[in-house]
Every structure is written in C-alpha cells, then in structure tokens.
N, C-alpha and C. Protein backbone atom coordinates (compact mmCIF):
# COMPACT_ATOMS: atom_id res chain seq x y z
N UNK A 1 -30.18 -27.68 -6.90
CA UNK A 1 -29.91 -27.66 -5.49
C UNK A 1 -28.46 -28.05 -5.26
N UNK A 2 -27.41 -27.16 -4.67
CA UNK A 2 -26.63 -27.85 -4.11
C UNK A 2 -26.42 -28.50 -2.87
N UNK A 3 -25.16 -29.64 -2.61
CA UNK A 3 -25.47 -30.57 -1.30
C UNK A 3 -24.09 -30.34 -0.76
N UNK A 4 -23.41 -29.44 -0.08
CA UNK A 4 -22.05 -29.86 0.10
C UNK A 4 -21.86 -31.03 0.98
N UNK A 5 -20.76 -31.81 -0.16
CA UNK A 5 -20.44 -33.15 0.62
C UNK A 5 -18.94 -33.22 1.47
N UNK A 6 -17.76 -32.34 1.00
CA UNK A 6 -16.41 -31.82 2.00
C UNK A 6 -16.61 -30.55 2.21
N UNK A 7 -16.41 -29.71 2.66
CA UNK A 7 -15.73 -28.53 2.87
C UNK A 7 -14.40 -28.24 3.65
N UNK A 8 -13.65 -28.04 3.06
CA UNK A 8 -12.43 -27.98 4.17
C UNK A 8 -11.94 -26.77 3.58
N UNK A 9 -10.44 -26.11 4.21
CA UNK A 9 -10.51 -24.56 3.99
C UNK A 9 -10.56 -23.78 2.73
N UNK A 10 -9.73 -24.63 1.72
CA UNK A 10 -9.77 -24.22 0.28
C UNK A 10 -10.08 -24.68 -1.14
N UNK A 11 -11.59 -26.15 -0.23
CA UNK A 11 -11.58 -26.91 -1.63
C UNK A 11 -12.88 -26.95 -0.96
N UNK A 12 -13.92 -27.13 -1.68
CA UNK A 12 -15.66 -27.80 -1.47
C UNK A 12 -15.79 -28.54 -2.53
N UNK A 13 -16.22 -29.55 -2.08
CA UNK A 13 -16.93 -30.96 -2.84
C UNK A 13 -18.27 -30.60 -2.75
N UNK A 14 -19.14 -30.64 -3.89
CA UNK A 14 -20.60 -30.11 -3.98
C UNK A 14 -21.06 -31.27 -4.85
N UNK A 15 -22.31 -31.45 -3.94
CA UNK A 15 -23.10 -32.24 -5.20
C UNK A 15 -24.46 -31.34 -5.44
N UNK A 16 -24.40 -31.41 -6.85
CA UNK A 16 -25.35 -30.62 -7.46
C UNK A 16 -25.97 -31.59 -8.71
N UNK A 17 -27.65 -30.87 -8.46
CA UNK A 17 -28.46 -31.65 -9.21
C UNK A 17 -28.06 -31.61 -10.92
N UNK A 18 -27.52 -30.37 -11.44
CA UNK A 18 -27.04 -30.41 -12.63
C UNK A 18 -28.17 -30.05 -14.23
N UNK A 19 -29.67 -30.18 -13.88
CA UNK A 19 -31.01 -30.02 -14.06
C UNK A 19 -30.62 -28.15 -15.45
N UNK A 20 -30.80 -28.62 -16.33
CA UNK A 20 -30.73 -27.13 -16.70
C UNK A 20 -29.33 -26.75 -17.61
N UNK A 21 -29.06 -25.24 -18.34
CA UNK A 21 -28.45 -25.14 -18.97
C UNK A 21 -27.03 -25.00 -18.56
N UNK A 22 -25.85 -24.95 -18.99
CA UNK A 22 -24.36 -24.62 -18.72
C UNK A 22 -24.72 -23.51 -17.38
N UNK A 23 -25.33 -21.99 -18.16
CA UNK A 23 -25.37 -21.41 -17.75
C UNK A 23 -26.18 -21.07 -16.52
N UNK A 24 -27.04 -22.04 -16.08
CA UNK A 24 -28.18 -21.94 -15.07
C UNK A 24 -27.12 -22.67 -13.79
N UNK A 25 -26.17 -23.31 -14.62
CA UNK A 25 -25.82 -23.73 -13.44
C UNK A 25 -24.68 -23.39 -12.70
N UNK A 26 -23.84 -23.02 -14.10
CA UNK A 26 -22.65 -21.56 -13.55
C UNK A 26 -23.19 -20.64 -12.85
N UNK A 27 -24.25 -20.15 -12.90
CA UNK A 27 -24.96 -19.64 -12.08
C UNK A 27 -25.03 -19.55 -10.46
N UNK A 28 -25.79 -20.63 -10.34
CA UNK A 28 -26.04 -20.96 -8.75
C UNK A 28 -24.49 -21.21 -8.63
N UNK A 29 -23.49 -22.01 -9.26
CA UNK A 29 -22.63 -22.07 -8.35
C UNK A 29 -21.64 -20.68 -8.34
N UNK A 30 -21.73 -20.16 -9.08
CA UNK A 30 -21.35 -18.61 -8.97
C UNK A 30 -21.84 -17.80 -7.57
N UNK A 31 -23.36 -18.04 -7.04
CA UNK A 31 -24.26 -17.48 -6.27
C UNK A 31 -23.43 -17.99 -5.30
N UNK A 32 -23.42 -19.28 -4.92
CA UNK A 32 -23.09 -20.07 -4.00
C UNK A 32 -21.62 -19.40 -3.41
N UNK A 33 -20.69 -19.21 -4.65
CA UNK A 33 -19.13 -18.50 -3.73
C UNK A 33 -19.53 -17.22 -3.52
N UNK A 34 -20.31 -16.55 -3.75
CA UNK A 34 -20.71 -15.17 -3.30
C UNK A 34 -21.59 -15.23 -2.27
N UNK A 35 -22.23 -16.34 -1.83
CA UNK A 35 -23.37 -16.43 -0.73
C UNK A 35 -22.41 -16.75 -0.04
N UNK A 36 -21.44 -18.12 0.21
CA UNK A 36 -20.14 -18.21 1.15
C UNK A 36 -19.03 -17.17 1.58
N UNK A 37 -19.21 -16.11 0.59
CA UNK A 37 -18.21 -15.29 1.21
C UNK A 37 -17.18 -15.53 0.26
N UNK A 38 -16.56 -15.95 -0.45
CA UNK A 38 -15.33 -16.94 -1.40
C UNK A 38 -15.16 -15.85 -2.58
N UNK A 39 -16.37 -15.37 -3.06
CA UNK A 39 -15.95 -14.26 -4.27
C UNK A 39 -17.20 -13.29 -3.80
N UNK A 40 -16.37 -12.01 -5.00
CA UNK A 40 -17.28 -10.69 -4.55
C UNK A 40 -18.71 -11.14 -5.54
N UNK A 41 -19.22 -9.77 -4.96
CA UNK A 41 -20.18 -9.01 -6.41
C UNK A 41 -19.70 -8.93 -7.81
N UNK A 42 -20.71 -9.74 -8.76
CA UNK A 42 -20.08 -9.33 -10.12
C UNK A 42 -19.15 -10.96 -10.82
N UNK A 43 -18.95 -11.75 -9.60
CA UNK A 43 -18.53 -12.93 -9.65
C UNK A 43 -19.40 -13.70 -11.30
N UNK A 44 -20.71 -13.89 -10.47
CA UNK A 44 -21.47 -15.05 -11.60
C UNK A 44 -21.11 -13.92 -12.78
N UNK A 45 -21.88 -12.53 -13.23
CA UNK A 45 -21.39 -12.08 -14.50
C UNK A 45 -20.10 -12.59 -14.67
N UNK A 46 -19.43 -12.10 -14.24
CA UNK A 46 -18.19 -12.60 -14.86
C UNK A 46 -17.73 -14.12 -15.40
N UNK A 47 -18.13 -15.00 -14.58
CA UNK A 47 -17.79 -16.21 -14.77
C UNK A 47 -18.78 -16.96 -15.81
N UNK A 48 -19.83 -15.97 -16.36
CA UNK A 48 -20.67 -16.34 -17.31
C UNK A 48 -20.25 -16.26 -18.53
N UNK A 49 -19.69 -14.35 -18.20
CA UNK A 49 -19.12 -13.79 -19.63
C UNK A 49 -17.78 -14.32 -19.81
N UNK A 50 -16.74 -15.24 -19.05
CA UNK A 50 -15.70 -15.94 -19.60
C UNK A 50 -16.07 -17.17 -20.06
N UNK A 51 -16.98 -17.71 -19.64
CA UNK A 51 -17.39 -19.05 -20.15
C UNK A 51 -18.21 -18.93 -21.88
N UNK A 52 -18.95 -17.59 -21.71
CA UNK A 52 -19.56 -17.60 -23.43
C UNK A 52 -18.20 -17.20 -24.40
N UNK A 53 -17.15 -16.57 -23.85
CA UNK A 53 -15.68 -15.76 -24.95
C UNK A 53 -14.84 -17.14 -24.74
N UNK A 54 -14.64 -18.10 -23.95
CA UNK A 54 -13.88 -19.28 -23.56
C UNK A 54 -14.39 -20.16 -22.97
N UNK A 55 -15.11 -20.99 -24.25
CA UNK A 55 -15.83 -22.55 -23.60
C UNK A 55 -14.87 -23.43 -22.28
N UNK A 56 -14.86 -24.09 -21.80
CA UNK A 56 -14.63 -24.52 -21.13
C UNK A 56 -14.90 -26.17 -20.56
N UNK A 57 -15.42 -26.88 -21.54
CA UNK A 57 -15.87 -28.34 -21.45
C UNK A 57 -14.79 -28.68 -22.14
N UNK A 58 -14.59 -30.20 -21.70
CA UNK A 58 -13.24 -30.83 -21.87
C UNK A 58 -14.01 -32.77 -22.08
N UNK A 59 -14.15 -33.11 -23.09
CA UNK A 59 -14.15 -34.61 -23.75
C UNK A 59 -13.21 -35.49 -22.87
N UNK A 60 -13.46 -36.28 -21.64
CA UNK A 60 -12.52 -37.05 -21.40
C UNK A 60 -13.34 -38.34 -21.39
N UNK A 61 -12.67 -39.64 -20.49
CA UNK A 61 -13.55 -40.65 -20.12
C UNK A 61 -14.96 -40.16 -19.28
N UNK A 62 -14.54 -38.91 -18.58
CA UNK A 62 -15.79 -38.27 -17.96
C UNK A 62 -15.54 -37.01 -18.46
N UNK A 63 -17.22 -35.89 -18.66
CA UNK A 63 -17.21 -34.91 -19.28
C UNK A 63 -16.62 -34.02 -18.14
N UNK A 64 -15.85 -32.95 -18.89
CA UNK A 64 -15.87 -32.21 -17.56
C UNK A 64 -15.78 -30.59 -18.08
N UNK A 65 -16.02 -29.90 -16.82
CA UNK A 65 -15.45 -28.22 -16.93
C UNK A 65 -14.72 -28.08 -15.93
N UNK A 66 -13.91 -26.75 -16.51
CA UNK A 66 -12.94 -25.83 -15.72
C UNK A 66 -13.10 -24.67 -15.79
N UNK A 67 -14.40 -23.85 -15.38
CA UNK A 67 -14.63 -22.74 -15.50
C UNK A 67 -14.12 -21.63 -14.56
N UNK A 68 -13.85 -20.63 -14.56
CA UNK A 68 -13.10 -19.58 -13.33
C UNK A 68 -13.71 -18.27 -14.07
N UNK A 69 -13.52 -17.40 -13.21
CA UNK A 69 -13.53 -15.67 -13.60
C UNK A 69 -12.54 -14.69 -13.56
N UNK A 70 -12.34 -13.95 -13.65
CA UNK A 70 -11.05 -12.38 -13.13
C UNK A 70 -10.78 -12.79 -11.66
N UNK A 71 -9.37 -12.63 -11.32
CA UNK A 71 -9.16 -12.69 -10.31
C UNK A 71 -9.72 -11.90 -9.14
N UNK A 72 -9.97 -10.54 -9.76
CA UNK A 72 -10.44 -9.68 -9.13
C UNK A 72 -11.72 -9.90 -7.95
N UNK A 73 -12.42 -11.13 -8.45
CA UNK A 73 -13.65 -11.35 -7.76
C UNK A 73 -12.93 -12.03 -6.78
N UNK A 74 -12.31 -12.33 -6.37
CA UNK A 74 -11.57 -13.84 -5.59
C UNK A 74 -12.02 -12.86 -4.33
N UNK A 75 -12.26 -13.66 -3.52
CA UNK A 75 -11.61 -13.27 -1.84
C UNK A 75 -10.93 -13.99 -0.94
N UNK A 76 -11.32 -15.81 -1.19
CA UNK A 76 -10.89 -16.41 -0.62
C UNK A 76 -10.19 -17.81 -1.95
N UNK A 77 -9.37 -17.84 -2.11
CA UNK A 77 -9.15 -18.64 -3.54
C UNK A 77 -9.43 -19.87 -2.85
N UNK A 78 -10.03 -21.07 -4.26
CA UNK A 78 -11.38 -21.97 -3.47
C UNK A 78 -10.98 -22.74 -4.89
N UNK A 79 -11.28 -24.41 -4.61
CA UNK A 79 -11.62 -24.93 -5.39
C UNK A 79 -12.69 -25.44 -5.14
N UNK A 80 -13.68 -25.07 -6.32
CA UNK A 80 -15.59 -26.19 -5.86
C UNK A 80 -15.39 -26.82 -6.94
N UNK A 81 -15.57 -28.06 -6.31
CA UNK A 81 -15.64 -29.04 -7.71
C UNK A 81 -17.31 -29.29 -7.11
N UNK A 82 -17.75 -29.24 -8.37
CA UNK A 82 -19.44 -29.87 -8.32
C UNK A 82 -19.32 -31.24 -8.97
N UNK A 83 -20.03 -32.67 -8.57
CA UNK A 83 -20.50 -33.41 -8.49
C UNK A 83 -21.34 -33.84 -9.75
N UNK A 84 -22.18 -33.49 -10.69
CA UNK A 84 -23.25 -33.46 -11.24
C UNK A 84 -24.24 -34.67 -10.78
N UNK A 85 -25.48 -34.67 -10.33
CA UNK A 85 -26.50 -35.83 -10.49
C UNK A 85 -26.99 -36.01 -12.28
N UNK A 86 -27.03 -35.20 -13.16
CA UNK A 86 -27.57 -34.79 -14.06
C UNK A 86 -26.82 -34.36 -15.15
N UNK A 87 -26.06 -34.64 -16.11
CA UNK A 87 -25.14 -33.90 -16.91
C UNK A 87 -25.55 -33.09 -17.56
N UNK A 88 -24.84 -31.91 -17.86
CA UNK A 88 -25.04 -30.83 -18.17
C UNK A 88 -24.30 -29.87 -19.65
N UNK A 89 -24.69 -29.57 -20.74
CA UNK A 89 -24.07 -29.64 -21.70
C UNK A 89 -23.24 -28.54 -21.77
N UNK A 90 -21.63 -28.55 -22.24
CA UNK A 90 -21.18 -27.12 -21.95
C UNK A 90 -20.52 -27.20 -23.76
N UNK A 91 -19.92 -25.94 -24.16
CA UNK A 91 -19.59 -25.85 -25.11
C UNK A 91 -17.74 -26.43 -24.75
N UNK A 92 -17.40 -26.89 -26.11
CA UNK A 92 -15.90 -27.45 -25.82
C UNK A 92 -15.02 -26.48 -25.59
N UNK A 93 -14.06 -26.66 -24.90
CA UNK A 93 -12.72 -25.79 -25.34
C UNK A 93 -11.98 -26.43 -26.67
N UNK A 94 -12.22 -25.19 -27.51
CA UNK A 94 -11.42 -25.29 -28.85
C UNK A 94 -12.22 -25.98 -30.30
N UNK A 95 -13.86 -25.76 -30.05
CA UNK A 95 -14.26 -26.20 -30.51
C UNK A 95 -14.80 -27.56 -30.83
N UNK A 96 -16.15 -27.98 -31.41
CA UNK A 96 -16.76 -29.54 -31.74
C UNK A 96 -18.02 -29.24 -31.39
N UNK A 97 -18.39 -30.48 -31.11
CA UNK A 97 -19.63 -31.28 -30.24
C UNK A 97 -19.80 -30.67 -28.54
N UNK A 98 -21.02 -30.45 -28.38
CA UNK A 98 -21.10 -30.13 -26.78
C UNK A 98 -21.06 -31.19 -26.17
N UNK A 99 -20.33 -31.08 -25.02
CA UNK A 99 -19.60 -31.75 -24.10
C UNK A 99 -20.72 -32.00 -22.11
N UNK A 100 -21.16 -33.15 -22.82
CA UNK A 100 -22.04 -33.58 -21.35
C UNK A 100 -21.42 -33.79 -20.27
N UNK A 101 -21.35 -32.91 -19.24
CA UNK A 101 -20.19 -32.69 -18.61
C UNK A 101 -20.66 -33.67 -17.48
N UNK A 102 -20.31 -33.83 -16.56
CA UNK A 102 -20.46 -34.73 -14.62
C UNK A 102 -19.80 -34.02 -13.96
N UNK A 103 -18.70 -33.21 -14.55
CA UNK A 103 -17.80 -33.04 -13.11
C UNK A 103 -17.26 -31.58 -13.19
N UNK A 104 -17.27 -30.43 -12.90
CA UNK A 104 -17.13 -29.05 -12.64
C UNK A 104 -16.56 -28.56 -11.68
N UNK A 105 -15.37 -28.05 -12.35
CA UNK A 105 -14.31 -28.27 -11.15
C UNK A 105 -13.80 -26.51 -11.42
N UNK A 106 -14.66 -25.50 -10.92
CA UNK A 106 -14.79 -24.08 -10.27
C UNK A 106 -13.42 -23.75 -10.34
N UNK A 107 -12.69 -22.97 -10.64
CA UNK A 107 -11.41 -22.53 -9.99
C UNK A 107 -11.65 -20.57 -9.28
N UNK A 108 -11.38 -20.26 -8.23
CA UNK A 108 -11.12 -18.99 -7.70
C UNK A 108 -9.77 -19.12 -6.98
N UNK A 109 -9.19 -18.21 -7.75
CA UNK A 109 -7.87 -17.84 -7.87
C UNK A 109 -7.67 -16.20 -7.51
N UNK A 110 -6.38 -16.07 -6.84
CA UNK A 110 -6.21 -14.72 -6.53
C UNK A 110 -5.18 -14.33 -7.23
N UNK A 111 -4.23 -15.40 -7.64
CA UNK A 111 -2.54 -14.76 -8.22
C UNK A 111 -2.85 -15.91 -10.13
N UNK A 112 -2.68 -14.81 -10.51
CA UNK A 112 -2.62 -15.11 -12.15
C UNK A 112 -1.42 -16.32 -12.57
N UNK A 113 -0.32 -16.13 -11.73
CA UNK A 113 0.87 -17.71 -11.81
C UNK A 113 0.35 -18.54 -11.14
N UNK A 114 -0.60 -18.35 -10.36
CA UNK A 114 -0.99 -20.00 -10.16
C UNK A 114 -1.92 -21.01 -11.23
N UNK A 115 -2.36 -20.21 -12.02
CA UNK A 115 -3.43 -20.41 -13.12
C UNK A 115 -3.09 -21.93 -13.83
N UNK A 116 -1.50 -21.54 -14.34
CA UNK A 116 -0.84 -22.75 -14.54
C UNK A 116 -1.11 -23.93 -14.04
N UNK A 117 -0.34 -23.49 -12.94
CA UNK A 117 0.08 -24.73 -11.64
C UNK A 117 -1.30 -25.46 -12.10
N UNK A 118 -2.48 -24.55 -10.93
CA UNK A 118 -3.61 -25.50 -10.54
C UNK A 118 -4.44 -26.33 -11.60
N UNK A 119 -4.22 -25.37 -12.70
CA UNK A 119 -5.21 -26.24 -14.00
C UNK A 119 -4.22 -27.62 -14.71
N UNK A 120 -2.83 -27.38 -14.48
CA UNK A 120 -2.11 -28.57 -14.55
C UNK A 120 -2.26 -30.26 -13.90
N UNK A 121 -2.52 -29.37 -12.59
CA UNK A 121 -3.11 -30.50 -11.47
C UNK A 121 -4.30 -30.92 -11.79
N UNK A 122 -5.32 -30.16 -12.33
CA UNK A 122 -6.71 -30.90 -12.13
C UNK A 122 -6.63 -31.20 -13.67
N UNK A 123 -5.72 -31.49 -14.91
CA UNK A 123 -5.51 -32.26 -15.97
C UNK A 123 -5.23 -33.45 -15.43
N UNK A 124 -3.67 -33.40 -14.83
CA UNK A 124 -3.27 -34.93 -14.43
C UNK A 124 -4.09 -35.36 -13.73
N UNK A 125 -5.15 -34.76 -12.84
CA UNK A 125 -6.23 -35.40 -11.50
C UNK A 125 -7.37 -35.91 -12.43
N UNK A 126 -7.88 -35.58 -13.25
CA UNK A 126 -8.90 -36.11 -14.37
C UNK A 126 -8.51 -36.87 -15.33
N UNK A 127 -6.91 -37.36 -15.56
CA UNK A 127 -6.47 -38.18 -16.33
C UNK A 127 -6.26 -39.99 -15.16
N UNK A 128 -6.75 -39.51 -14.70
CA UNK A 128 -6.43 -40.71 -13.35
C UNK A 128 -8.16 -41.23 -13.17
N UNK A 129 -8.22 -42.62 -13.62
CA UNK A 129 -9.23 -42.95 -13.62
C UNK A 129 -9.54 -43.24 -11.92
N UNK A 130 -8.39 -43.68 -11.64
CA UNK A 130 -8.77 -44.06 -9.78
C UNK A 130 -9.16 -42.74 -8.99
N UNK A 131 -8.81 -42.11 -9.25
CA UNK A 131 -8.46 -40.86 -8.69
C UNK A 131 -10.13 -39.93 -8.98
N UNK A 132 -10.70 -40.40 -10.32
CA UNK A 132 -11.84 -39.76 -10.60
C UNK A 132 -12.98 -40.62 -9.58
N UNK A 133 -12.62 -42.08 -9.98
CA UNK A 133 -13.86 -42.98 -9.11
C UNK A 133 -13.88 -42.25 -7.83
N UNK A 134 -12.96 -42.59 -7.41
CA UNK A 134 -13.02 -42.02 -5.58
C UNK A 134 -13.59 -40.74 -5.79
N UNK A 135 -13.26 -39.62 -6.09
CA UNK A 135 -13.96 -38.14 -6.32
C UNK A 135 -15.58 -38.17 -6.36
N UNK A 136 -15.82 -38.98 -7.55
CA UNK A 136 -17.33 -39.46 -7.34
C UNK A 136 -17.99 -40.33 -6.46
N UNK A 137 -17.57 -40.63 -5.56
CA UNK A 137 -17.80 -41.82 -5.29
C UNK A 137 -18.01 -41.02 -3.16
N UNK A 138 -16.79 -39.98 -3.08
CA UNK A 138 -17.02 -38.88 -2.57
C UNK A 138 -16.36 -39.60 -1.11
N UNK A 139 -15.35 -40.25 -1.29
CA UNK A 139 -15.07 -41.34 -0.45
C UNK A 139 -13.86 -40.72 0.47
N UNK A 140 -13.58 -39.82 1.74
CA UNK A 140 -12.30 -39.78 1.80
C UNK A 140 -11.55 -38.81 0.74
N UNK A 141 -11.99 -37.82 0.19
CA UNK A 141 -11.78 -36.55 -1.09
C UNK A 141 -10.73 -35.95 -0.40
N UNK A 142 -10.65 -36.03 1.54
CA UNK A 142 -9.82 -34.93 1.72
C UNK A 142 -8.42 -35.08 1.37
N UNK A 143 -7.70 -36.33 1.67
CA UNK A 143 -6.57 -36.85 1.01
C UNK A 143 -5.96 -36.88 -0.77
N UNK A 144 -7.70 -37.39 -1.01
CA UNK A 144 -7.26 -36.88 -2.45
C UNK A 144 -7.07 -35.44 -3.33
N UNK A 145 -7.40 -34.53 -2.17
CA UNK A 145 -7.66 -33.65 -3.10
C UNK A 145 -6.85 -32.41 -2.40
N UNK A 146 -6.20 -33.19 -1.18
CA UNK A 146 -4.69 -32.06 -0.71
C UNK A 146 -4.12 -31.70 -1.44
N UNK A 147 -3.51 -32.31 -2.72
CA UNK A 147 -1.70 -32.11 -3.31
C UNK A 147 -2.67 -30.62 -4.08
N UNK A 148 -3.69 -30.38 -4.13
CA UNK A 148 -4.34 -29.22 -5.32
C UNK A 148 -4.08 -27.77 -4.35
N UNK A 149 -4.28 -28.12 -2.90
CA UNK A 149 -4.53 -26.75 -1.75
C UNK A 149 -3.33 -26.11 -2.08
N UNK A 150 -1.63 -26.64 -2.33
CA UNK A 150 -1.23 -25.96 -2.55
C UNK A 150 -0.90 -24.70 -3.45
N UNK A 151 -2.02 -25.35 -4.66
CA UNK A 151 -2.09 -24.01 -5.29
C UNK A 151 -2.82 -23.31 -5.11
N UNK A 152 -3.52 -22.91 -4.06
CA UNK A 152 -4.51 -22.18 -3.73
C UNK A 152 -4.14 -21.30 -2.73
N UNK A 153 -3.01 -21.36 -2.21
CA UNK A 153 -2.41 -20.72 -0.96
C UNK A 153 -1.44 -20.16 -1.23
C-alpha cells in the first residue's frame, strides 16, 4: 500500500509498506507514476528491465535504492522517494550481498545531463545522517528536500 506523506510539484514522499520482492515493489511504485500522470505506458517494464541489467541497491548506514527508467517514459520529471515500513531486498550496484533496502528514492528524469547532477545530490543527501533522520522521520521534508527540485526542472 502506498501512503503519500508530501507531495509538492516535483518530489513525493511515499510511505510504503515494502511487504514483498524488489520487484513487486518497483512495481506498484512504477503503477503509481503512471496512475499520477508523472510517467507514460511501458514505465514499470522499463524500470523493471533496468533494475534486472543494473542493480541498483546501495550498502550505506541505511539500505537504499536509486532506481529510474528511459527518459522517454518521463512526463513530468518527479522525485518519489518511498519510505519503506518493511525492508526490501534489492540486488547491489556492482555486485555482493543483497542489500535490505528502507529508503527508495525513484528518479524520473526528462534530460539525460541531469542524471549526474540529481544522483550526485541524493549521494551527498544519504551521506548525511541528519538529513536521513528527518526524511524518515517525515518531519518538514519540504525544506529538506528543495536544493534536489532543481534538478528536476
């Protein structure tokens, strides 16, 4: 189930139960930017079939993903970060141990140079332990999670 907890124009804070495989849950939230309007048809395939050719779980103090698709699906470029109630196992980027993720942080993107930028930002934003509490914690996100809109625009 998802719960949106922000929505503001180019970022959603989602809490999601997390219940289920990588892929069950790339899934719904795949469904979810195509039920909002945010990406086309063809979205979840896609964002399935980049996640099985390019894992996407990342080993930090908290587990996390950065999963995205072809730009092509974009309509409205969006960051959903999901929440997890439930961690969820994803395969690593670059190989190991599967990676029990909490925190899934969606990227839809329309311009291929921003790819950089934004995945830069949500490194340094997940290297910030304060910065993660508050995120979870779901406190006031809109401040924290401005300096990212600009790459989305």
């Amino acid at each position: 189930m998802i719960i949106p907890k922000m929505i503001c124009e180019h970022i959603r804070l989602l809490s999601v139960s997390g219940k289920g495989t990588c892929e069950e849950l790339l899934g719904q939230l795949g469904n979810y930017a195509i039920d909002q309007g945010l990406a086309k048809a063809g979205f979840t395939e896609g964002l399935l079939e980049r996640e099985r050719n390019f894992p996407t779980g990342i080993q930090a103090r908290t587990g996390i993903a950065i999963p995205h698709s072809e730009q092509e699906y974009t309509i409205t470029p969006t960051l959903i970060i999901a929440l997890l109630e439930n961690k969820t196992e994803f395969r690593p980027m670059g190989g190991g141990s599967m990676v029990p993720v909490e925190v899934v942080f969606l990227l839809l993107l329309n311009k291929e140079e921003k790819q950089v930028e934004m995945l830069g930002s949500i490194v340094e934003f997940i290297q910030d332990e304060e910065k993660m509490a508050v995120l979870k914690t779901a406190k006031q996100p809109e401040e924290l999670l401005s300096s990212m809109v600009t790459y989305l625009i």
